[in-house]
Protein backbone atom coordinates (compact mmCIF):
# COMPACT_ATOMS: atom_id res chain seq x y z
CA UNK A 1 -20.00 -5.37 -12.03
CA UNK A 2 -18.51 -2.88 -14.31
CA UNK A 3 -14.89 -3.06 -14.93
CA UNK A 4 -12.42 -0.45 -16.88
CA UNK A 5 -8.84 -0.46 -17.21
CA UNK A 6 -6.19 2.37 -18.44
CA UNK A 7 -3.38 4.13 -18.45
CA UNK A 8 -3.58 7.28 -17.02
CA UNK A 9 -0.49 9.95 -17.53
CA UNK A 10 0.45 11.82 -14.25
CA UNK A 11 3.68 13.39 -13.95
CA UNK A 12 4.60 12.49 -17.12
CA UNK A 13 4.72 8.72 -16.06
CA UNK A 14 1.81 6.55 -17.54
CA UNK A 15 -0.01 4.78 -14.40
CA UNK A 16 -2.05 1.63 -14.81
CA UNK A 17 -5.01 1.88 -13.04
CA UNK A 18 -8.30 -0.24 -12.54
CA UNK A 19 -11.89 1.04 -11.94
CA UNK A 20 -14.72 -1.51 -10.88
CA UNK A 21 -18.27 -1.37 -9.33
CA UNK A 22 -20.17 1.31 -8.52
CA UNK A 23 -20.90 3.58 -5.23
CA UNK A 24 -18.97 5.45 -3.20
CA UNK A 25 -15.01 5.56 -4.13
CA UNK A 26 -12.78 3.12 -2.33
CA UNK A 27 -8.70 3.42 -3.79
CA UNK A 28 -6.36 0.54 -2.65
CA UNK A 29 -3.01 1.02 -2.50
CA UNK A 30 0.00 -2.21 -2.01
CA UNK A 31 2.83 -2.51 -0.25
CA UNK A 32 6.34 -2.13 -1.68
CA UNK A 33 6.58 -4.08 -5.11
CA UNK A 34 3.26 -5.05 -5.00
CA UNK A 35 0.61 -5.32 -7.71
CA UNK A 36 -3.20 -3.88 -8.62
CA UNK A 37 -3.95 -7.90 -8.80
CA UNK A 38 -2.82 -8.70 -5.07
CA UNK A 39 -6.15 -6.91 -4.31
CA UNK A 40 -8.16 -9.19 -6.07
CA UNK A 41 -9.73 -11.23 -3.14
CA UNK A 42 -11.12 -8.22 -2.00
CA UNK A 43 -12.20 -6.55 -5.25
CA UNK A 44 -15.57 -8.74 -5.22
CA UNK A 45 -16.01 -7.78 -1.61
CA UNK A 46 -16.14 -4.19 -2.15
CA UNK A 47 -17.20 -3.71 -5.97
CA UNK A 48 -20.88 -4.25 -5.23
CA UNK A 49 -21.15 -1.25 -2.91
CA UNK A 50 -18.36 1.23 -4.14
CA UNK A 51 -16.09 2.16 -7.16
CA UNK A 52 -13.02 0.75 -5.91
CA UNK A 53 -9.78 1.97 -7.59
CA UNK A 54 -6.29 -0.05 -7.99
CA UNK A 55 -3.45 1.55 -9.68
CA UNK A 56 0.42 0.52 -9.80
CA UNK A 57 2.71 3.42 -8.78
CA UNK A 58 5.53 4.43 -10.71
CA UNK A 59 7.97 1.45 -11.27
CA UNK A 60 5.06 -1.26 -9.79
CA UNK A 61 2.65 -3.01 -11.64
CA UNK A 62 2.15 -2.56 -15.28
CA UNK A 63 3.18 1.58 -15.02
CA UNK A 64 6.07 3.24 -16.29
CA UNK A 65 9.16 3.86 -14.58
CA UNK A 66 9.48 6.24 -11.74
CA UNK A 67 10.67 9.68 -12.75
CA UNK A 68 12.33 10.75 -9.73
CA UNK A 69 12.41 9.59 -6.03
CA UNK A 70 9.11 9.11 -3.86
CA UNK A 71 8.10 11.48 -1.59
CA UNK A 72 4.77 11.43 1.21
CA UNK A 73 3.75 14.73 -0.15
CA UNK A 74 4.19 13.19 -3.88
CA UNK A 75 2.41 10.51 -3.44
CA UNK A 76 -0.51 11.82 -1.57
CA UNK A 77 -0.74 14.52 -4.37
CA UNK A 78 -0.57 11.58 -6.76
CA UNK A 79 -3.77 9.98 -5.66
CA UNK A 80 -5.50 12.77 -5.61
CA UNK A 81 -4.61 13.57 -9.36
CA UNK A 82 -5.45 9.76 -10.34
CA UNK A 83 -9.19 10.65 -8.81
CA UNK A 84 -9.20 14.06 -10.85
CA UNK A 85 -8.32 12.07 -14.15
CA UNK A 86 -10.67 9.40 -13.14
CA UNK A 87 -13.35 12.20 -12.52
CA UNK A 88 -13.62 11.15 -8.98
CA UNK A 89 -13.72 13.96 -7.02
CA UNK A 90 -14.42 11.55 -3.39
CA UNK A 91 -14.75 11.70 -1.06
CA UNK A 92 -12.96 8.37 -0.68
CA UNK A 93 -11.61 5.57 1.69
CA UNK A 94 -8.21 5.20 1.13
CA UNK A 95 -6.62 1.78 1.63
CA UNK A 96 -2.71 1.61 2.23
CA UNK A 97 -1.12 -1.32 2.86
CA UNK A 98 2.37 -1.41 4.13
CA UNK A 99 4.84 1.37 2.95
CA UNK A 100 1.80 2.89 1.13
CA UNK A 101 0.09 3.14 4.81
CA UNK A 102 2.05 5.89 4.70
CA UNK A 103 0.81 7.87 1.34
CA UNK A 104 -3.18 7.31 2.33
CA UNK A 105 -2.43 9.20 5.76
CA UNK A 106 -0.32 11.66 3.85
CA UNK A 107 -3.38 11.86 1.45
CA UNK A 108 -5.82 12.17 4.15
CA UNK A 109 -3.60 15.28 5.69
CA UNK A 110 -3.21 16.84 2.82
CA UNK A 111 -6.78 16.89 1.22
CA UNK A 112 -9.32 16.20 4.15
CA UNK A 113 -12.08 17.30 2.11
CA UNK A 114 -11.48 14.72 -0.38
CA UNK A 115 -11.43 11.48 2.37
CA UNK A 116 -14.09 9.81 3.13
CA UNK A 117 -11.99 7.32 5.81
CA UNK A 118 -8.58 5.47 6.18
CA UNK A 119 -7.88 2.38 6.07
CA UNK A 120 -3.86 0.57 7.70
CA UNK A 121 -3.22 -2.65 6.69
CA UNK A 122 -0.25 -3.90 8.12
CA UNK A 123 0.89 -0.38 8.07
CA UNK A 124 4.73 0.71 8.01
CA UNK A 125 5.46 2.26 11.20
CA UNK A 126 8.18 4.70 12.02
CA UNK A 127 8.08 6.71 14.93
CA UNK A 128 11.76 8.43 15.30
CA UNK A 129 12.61 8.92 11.86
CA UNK A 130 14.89 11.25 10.12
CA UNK A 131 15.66 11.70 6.50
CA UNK A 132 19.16 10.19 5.63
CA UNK A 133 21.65 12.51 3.95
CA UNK A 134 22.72 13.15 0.31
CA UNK A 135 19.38 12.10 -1.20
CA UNK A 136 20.29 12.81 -4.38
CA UNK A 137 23.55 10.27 -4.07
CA UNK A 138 21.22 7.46 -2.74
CA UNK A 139 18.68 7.74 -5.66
CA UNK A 140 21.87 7.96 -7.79
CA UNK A 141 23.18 4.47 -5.92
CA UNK A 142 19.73 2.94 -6.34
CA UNK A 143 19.33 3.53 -10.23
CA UNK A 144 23.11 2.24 -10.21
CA UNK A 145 21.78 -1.06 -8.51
CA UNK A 146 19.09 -1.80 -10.61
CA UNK A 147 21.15 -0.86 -13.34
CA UNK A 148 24.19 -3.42 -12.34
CA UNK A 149 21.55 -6.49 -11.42
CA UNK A 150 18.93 -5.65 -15.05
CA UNK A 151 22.64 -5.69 -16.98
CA UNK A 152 23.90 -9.24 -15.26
CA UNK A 153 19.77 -10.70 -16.50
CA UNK A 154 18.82 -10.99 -12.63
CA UNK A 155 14.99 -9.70 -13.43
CA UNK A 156 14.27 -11.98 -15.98
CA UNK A 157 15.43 -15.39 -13.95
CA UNK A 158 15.21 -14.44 -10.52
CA UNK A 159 12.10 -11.94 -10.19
CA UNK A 160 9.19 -14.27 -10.91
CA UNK A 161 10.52 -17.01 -7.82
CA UNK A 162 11.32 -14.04 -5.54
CA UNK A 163 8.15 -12.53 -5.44
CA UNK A 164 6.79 -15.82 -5.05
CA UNK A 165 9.15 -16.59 -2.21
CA UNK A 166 8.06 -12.93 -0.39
CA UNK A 167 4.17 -13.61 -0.81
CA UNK A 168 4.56 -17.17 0.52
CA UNK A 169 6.77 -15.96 3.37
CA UNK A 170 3.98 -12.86 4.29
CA UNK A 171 0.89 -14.93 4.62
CA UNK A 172 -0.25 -17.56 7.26
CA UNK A 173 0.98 -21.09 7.00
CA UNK A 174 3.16 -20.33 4.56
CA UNK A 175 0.01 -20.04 1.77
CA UNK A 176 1.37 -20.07 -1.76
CA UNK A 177 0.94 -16.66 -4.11
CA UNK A 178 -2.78 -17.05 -5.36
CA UNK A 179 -1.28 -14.27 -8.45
CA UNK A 180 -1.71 -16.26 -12.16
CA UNK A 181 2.03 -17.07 -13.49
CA UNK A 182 1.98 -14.65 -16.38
CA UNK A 183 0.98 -11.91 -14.79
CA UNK A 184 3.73 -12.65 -12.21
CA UNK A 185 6.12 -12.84 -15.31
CA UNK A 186 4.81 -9.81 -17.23
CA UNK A 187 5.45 -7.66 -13.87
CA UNK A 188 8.48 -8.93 -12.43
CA UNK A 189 11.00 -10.32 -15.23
CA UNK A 190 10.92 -6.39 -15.98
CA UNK A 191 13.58 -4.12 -14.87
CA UNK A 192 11.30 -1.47 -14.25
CA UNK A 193 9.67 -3.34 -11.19
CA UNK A 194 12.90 -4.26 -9.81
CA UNK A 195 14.06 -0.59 -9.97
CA UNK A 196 11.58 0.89 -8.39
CA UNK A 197 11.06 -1.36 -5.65
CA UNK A 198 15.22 -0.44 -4.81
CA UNK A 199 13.65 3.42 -5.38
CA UNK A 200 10.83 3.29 -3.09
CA UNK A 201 12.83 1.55 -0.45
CA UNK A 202 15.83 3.39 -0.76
CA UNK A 203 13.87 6.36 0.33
CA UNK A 204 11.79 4.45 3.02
CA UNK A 205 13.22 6.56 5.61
CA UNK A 206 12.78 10.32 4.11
CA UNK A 207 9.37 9.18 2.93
CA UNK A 208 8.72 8.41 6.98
CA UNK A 209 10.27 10.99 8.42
CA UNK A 210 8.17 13.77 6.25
CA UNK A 211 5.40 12.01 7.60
CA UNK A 212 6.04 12.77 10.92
CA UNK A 213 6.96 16.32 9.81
CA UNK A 214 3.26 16.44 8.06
CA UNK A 215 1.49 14.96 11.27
CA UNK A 216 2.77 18.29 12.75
CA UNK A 217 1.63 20.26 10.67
CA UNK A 218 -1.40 19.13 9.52
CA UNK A 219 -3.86 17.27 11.77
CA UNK A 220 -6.31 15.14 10.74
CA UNK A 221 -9.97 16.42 11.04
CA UNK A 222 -12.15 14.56 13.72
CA UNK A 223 -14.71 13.77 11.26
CA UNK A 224 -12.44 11.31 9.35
CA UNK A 225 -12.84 7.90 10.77
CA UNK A 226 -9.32 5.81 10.29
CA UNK A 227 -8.96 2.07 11.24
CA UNK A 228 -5.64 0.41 11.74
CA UNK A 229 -5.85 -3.41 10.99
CA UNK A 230 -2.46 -5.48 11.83
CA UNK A 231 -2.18 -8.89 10.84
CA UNK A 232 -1.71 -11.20 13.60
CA UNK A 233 -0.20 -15.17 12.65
CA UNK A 234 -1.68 -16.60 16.09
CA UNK A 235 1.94 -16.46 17.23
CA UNK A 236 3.22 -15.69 20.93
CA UNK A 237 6.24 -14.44 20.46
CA UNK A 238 8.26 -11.20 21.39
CA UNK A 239 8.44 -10.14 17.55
CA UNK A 240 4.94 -10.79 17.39
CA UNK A 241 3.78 -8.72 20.51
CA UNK A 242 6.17 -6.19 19.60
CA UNK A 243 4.98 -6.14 15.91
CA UNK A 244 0.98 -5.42 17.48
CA UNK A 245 2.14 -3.02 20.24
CA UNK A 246 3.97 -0.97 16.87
CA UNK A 247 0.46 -1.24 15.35
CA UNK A 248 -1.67 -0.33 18.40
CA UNK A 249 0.62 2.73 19.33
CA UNK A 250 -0.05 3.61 15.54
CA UNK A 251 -4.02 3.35 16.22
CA UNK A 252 -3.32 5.54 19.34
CA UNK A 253 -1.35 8.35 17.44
CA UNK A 254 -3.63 8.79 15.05
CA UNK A 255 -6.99 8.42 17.29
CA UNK A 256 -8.11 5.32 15.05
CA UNK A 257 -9.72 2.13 15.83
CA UNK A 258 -7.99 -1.18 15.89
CA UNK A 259 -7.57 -4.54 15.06
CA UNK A 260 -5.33 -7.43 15.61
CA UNK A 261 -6.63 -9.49 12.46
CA UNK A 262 -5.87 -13.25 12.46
CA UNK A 263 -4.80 -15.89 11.27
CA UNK A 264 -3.22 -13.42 8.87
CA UNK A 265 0.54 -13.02 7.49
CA UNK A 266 1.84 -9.03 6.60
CA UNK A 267 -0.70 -9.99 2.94
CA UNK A 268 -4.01 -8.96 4.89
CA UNK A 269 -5.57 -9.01 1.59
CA UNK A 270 -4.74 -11.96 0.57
CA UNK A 271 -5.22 -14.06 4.18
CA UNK A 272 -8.42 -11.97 5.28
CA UNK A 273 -9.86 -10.07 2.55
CA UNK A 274 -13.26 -10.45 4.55
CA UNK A 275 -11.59 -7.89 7.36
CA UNK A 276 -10.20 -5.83 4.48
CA UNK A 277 -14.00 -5.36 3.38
CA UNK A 278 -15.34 -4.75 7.01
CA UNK A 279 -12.58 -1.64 7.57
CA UNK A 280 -13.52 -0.29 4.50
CA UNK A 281 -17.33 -0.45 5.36
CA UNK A 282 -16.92 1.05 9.00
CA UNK A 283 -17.47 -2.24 10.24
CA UNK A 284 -15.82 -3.58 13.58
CA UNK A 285 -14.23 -6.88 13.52
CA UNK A 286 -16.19 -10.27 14.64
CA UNK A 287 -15.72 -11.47 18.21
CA UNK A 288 -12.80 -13.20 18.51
CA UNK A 289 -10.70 -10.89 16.06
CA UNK A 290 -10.15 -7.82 17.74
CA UNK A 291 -6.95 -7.61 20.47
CA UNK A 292 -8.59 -5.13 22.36
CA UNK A 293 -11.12 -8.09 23.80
């Protein structure tokens, strides 16, 4: 399996990014303050049959601090200039999970040609929303934040045994974070990560409701096959069936197949990195997985 890694300037911001196997491209996007290596159960799933891409946006990861505040259009535009500096013209599956469920839809709106499929993991759902006002003043207030907590040391002593507390809270049974300790440290004793996962989720809203605004405007083609793939912890509950009926309505809007994926926590990739692979190969879930039976 061949493997590169690089930094790839886009925007002005240098993006880490990670190119393995070989085949048709595959790019996997994570969730808010996530990491290239919380793909890596699913990396040797996919590698022998396509060219799978992981890169860290702006203020995630090993990349350089975000310039400005994210936007659906931005980031959609982003991936597609990571594939032109990668000399990957696609078409490709795009894999968001979470928050970044919304960027590979915005991607796949705004250059059809260049998607081969769509992949939701766990995707971020928003169905009413609006952008909040003075944008400007909440970047300002989040840059302020990170600023205030970086100043007082809270990155260095509490980021490592916070993300760890978030991945072991997001998978099933309460599964520890599988992610090697000093790559955890190198990532998240940084300001950097801390300040743009306040940025990104600052602007969780705007970044949602310009979704909706692009859904308007710009349909997806019929030829582009999307999956939506929610994680389901074998729960009963009302926040549990509420959490799947989100997802399914999701599947409905956008004409896509779905699956209830289980036992899995929010971390599909890290809980079921075999379904991860089967989405991204057009392949429907195993009896017993899907919610539809």
């Amino acid at each position: 399996m061949t493997s590169t890694r690089s930094f790839i300037r886009i925007g002005g911001v240098p993006h880490h990014v990670t190119v393995e196997g070989s085949g048709p491209v595959c790019v996997l996007s994570a969730g808010l303050a996530m990491s290239w290596f919380d793909w890596d159960p699913v990396v040797p799933l996919l590698a022998p049959s396509r060219t799978v891409v992981r890169f860290d946006r702006p203020g995630h990861g090993l990349s350089g601090p975000a310039a400005g505040a994210p936007t659906a259009a931005g980031e959609a535009h982003r991936i597609a200039a990571l594939l032109d500096a990668l000399s990957l013209p696609g078409p490709a599956t795009v894999v968001g999970h979470s928050i970044a469920g919304f960027h590979v839809e915005a991607f796949a709106r705004l250059h059809p040609t260049r998607t081969a499929s769509v992949v939701l993991l766990d995707s971020s759902v928003e169905e009413h929303a609006r952008t909040p006002p003075a944008p400007a003043l909440r970047t300002a207030a989040a840059r302020a934040q990170g600023a205030g907590l970086s100043a007082v040391g809270a990155p260095a002593a509490l980021g490592p045994p916070v993300r760890h507390a978030i991945v072991r809270a997001s998978r099933t049974g309460l599964a520890p974070d599988p992610a090697a300790d000093a790559l955890v440290r190198r990532c998240y004793r940084t300001s950097r990560v801390l300040r743009g996962a306040l940025l990104e989720n600052t602007h969780y809203r705007a970044v949602a409701a310009e979704l909706l605004a692009l859904r308007d405007r710009f349909p997806l083609p019929d030829g582009i096959p999307v999956a939506v793939l929610a994680a389901h912890d074998g729960r009963d509950g009302h926040f549990t069936r509420s959490r799947l009926e989100r997802q399914r309505d999701l599947a409905d809007v956008l004409g896509a197949r779905f699956e209830a994926v289980g036992p899995s926590g929010h971390l599909l990739m890290l809980d079921r990195p075999d379904a991860v692979a089967r989405a991204v190969a057009g392949e429907a879930a195993v009896t017993g997985e899907s919610a539809d039976e």
